[in-house]
N, C-alpha and C. Protein backbone atom coordinates (compact mmCIF):
# COMPACT_ATOMS: atom_id res chain seq x y z
N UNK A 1 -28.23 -27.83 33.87
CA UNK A 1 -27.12 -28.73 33.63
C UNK A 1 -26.41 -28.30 32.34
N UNK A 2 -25.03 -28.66 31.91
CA UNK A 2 -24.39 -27.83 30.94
C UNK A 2 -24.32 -28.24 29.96
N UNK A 3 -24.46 -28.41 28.70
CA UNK A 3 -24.35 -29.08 27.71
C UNK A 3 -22.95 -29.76 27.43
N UNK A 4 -22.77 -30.83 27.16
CA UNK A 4 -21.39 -31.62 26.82
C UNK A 4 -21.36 -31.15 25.35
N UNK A 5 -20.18 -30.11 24.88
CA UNK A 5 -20.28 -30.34 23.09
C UNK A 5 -19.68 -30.92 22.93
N UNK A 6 -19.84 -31.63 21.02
CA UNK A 6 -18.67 -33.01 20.66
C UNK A 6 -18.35 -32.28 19.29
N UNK A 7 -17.52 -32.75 18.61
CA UNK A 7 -16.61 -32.56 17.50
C UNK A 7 -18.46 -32.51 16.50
N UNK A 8 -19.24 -33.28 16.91
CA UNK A 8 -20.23 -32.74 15.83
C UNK A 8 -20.51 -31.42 15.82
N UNK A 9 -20.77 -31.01 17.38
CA UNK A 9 -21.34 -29.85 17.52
C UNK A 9 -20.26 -28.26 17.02
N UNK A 10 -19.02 -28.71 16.35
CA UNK A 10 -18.27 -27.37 16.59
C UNK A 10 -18.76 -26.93 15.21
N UNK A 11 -18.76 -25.34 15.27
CA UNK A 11 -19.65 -24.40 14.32
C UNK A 11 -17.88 -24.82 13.14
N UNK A 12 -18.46 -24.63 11.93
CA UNK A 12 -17.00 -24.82 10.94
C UNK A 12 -17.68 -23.60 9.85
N UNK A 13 -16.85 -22.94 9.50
CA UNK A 13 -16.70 -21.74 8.60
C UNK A 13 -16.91 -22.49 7.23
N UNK A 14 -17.41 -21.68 6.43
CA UNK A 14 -17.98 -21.82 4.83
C UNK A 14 -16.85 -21.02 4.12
N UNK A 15 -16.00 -22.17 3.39
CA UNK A 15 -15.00 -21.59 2.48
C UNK A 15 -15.41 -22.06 1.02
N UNK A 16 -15.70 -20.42 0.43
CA UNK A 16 -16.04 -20.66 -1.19
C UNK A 16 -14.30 -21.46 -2.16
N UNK A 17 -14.47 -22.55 -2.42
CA UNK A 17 -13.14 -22.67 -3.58
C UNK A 17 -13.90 -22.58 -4.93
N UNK A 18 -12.89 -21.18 -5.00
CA UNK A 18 -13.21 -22.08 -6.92
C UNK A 18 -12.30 -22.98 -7.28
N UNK A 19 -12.93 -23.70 -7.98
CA UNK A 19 -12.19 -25.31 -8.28
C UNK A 19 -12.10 -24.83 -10.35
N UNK A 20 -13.36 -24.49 -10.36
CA UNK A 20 -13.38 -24.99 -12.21
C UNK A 20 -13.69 -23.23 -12.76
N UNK A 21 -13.32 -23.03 -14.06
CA UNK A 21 -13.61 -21.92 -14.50
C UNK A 21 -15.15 -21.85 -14.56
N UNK A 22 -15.49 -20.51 -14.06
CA UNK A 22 -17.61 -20.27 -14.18
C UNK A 22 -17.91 -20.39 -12.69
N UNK A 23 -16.76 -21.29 -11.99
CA UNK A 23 -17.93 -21.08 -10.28
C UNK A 23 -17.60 -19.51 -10.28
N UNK A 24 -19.22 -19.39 -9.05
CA UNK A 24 -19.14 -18.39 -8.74
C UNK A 24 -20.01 -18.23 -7.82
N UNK A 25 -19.98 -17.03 -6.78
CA UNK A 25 -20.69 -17.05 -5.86
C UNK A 25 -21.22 -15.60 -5.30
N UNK A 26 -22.53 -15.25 -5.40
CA UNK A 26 -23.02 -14.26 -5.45
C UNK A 26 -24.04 -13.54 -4.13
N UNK A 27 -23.66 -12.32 -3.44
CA UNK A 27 -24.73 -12.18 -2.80
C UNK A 27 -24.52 -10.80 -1.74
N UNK A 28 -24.65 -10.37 -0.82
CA UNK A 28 -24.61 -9.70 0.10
C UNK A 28 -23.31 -9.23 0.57
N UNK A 29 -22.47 -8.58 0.40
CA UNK A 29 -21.30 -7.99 1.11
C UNK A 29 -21.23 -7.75 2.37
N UNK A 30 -21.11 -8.56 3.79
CA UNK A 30 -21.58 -8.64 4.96
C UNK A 30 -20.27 -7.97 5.98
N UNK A 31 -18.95 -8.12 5.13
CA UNK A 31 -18.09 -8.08 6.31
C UNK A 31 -16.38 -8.18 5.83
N UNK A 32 -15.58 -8.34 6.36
CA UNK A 32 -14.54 -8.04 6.10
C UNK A 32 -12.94 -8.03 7.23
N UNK A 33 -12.34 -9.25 7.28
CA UNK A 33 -11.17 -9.01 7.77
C UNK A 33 -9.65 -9.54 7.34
N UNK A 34 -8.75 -8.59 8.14
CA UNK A 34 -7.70 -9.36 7.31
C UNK A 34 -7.08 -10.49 8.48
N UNK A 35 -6.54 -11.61 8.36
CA UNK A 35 -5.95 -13.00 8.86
C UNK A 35 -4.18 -13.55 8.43
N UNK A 36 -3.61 -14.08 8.75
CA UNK A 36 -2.89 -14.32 8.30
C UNK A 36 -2.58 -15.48 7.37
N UNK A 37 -2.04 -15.70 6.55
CA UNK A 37 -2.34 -16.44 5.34
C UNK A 37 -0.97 -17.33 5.84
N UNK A 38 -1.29 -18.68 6.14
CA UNK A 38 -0.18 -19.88 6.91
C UNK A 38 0.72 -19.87 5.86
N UNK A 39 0.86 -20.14 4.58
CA UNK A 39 1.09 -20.62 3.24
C UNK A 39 2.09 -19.28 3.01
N UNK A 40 1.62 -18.24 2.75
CA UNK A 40 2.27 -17.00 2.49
C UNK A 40 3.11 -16.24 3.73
N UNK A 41 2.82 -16.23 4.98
CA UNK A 41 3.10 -15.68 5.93
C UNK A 41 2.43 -14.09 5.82
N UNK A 42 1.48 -13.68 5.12
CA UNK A 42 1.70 -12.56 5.19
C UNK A 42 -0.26 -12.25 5.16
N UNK A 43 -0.28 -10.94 5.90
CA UNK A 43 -1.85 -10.83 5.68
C UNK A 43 -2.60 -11.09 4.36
N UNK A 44 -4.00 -11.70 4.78
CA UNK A 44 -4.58 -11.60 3.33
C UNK A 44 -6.03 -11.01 4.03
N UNK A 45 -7.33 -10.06 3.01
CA UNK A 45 -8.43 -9.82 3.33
C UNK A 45 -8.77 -10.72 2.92
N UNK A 46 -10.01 -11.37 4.34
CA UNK A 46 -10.85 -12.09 3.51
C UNK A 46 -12.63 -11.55 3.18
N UNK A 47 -13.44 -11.79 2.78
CA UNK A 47 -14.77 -10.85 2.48
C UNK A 47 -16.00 -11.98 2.59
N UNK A 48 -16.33 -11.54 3.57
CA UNK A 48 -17.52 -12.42 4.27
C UNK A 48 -18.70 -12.00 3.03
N UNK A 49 -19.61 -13.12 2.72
CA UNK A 49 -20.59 -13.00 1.97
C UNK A 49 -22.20 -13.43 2.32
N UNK A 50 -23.08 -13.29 2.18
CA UNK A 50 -24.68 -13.93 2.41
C UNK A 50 -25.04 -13.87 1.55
N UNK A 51 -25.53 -15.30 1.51
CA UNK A 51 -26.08 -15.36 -0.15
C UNK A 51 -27.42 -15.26 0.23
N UNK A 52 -28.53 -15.46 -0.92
CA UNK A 52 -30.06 -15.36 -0.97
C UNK A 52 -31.03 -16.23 0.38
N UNK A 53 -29.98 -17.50 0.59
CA UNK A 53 -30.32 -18.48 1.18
C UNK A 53 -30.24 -18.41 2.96
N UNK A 54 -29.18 -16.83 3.13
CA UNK A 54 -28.72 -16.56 4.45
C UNK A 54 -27.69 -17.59 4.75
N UNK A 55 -26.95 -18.22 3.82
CA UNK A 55 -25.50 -18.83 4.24
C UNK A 55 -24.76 -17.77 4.53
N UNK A 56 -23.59 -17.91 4.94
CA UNK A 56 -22.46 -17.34 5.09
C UNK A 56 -21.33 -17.95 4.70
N UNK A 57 -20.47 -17.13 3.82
CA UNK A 57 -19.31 -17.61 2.87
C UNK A 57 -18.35 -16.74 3.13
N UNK A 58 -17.31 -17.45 3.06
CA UNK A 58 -15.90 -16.27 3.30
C UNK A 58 -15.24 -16.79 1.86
N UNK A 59 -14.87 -15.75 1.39
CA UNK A 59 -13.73 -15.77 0.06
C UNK A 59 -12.59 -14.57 0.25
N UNK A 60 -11.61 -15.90 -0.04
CA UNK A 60 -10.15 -15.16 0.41
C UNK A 60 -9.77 -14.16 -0.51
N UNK A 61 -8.83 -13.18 -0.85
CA UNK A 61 -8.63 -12.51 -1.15
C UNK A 61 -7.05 -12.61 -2.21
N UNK A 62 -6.85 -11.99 -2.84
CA UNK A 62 -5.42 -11.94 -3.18
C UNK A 62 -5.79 -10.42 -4.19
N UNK A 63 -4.37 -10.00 -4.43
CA UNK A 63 -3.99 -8.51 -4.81
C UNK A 63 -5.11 -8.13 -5.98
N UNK A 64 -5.73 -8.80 -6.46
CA UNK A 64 -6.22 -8.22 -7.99
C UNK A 64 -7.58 -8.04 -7.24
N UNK A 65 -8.72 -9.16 -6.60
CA UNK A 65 -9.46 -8.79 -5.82
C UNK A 65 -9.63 -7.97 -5.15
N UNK A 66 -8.62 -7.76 -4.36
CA UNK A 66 -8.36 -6.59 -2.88
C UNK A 66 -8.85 -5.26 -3.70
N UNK A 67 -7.69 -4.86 -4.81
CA UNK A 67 -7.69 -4.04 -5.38
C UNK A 67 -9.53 -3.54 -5.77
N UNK A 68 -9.95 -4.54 -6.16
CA UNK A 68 -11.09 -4.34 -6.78
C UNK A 68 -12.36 -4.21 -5.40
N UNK A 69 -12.37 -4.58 -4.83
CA UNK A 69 -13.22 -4.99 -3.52
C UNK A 69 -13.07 -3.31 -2.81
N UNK A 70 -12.53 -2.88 -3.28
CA UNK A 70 -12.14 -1.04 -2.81
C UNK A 70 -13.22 -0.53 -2.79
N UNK A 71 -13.68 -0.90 -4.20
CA UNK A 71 -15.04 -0.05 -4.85
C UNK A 71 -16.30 -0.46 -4.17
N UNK A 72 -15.72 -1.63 -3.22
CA UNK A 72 -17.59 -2.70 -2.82
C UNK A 72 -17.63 -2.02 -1.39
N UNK A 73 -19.17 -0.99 -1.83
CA UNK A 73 -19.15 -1.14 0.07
C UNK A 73 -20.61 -1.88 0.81
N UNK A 74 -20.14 -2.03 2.08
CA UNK A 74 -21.15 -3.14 3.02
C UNK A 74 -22.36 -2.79 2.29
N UNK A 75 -22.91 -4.02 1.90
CA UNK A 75 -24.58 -4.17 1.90
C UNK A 75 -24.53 -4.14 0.89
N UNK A 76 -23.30 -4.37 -0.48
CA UNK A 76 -23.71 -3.87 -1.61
C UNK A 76 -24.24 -5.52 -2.02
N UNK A 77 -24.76 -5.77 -3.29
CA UNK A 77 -24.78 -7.18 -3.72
C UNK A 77 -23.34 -7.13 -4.59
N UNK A 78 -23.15 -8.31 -4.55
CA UNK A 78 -21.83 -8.82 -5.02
C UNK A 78 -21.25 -9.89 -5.81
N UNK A 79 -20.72 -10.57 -6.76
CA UNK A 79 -20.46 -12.13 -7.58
C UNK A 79 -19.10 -12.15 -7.40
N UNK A 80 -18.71 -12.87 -7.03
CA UNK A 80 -16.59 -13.35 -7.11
C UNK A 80 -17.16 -14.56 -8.39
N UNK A 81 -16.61 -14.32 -9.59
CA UNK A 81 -16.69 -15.32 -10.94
C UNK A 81 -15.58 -15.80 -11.14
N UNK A 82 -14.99 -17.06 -11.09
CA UNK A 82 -13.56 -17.33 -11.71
C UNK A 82 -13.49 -17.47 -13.12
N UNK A 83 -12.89 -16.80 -13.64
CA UNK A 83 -12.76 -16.38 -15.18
C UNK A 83 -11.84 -17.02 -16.17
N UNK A 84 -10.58 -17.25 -15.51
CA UNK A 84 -9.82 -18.27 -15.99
C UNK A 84 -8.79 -18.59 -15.19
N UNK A 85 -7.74 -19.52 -15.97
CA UNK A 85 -6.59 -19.64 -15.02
C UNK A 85 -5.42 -19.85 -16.29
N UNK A 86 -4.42 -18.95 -15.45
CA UNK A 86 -2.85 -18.42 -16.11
C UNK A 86 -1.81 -19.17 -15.70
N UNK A 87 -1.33 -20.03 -16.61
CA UNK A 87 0.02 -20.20 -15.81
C UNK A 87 0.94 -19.84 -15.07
N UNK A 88 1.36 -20.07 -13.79
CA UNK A 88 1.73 -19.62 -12.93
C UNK A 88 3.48 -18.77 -13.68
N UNK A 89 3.90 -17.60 -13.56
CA UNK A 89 5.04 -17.06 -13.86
C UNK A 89 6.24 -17.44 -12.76
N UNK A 90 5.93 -18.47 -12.08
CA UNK A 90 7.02 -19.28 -10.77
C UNK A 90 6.68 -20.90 -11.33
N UNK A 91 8.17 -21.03 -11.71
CA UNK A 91 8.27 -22.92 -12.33
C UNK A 91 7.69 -23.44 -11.20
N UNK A 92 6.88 -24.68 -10.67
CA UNK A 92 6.32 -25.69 -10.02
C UNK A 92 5.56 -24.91 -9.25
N UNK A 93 4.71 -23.52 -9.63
CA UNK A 93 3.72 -23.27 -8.69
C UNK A 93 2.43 -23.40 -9.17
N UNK A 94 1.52 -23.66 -8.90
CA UNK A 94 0.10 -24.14 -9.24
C UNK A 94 -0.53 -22.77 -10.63
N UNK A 95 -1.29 -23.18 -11.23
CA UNK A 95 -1.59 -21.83 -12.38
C UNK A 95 -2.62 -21.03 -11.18
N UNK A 96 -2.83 -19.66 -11.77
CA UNK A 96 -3.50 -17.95 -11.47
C UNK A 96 -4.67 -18.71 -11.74
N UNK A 97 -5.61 -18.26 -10.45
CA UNK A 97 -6.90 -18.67 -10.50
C UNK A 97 -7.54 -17.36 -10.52
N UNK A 98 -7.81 -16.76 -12.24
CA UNK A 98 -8.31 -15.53 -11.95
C UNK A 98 -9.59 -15.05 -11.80
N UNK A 99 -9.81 -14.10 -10.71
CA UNK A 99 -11.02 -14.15 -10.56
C UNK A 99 -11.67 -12.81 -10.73
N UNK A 100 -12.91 -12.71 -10.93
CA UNK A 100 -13.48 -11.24 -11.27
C UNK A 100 -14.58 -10.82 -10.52
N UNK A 101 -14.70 -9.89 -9.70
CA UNK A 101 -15.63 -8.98 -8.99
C UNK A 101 -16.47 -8.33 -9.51
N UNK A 102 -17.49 -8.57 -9.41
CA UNK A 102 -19.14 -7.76 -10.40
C UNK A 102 -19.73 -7.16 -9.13
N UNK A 103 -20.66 -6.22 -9.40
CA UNK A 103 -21.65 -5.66 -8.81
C UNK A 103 -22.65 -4.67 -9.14
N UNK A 104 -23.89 -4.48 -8.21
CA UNK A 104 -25.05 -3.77 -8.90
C UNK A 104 -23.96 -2.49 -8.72
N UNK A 105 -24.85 -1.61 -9.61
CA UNK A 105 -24.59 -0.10 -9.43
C UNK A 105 -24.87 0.53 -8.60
């Protein structure tokens, strides 16, 4: 007989926000695609993560990341740290949530 699924049962994706300067989220470099970004219209990578615990985390991407995420390859261990935030250089747009890419050697 087939299983009935309900709105409990639908699988929902793990989105890391950084909210405050210092989060951060560390672990396994699992994966990698690019999506389209609703807000921007335009592709963004996003970089699938596993942490210690075997979660799975996706953290979105933007140009300073991307750039840096060059150097990360699969399987490496990994930290996305938010480091600070810049006032935005566009009047009424939210401030630069900047963030920084670490990894083992």
């Amino acid at each position: 007989m087939p299983y009935t699924f309900t709105d409990d049962d639908k699988v929902k994706g793990n989105w890391f926000k950084f909210e405050n300067v210092g989060d951060k989220i560390q672990g396994t470099f699992v994966g990698k695609r690019q999506v389209m970004n609703q807000l921007s219209g335009q592709n963004q990578w996003i970089y699938e993560i596993m942490t210690e615990e075997n979660d799975y985390w996706n953290v979105g991407g933007k140009p300073a990341v991307d750039e840096q995420m060059r150097r990360i390859s699969l399987g490496q261990i990994v930290e996305f740290r938010f480091i600070e935030e810049r006032p935005s250089k566009k009047i009424g747009m939210n401030a630069a949530k900047i963030i920084g890419v670490y990894t083992n050697k």
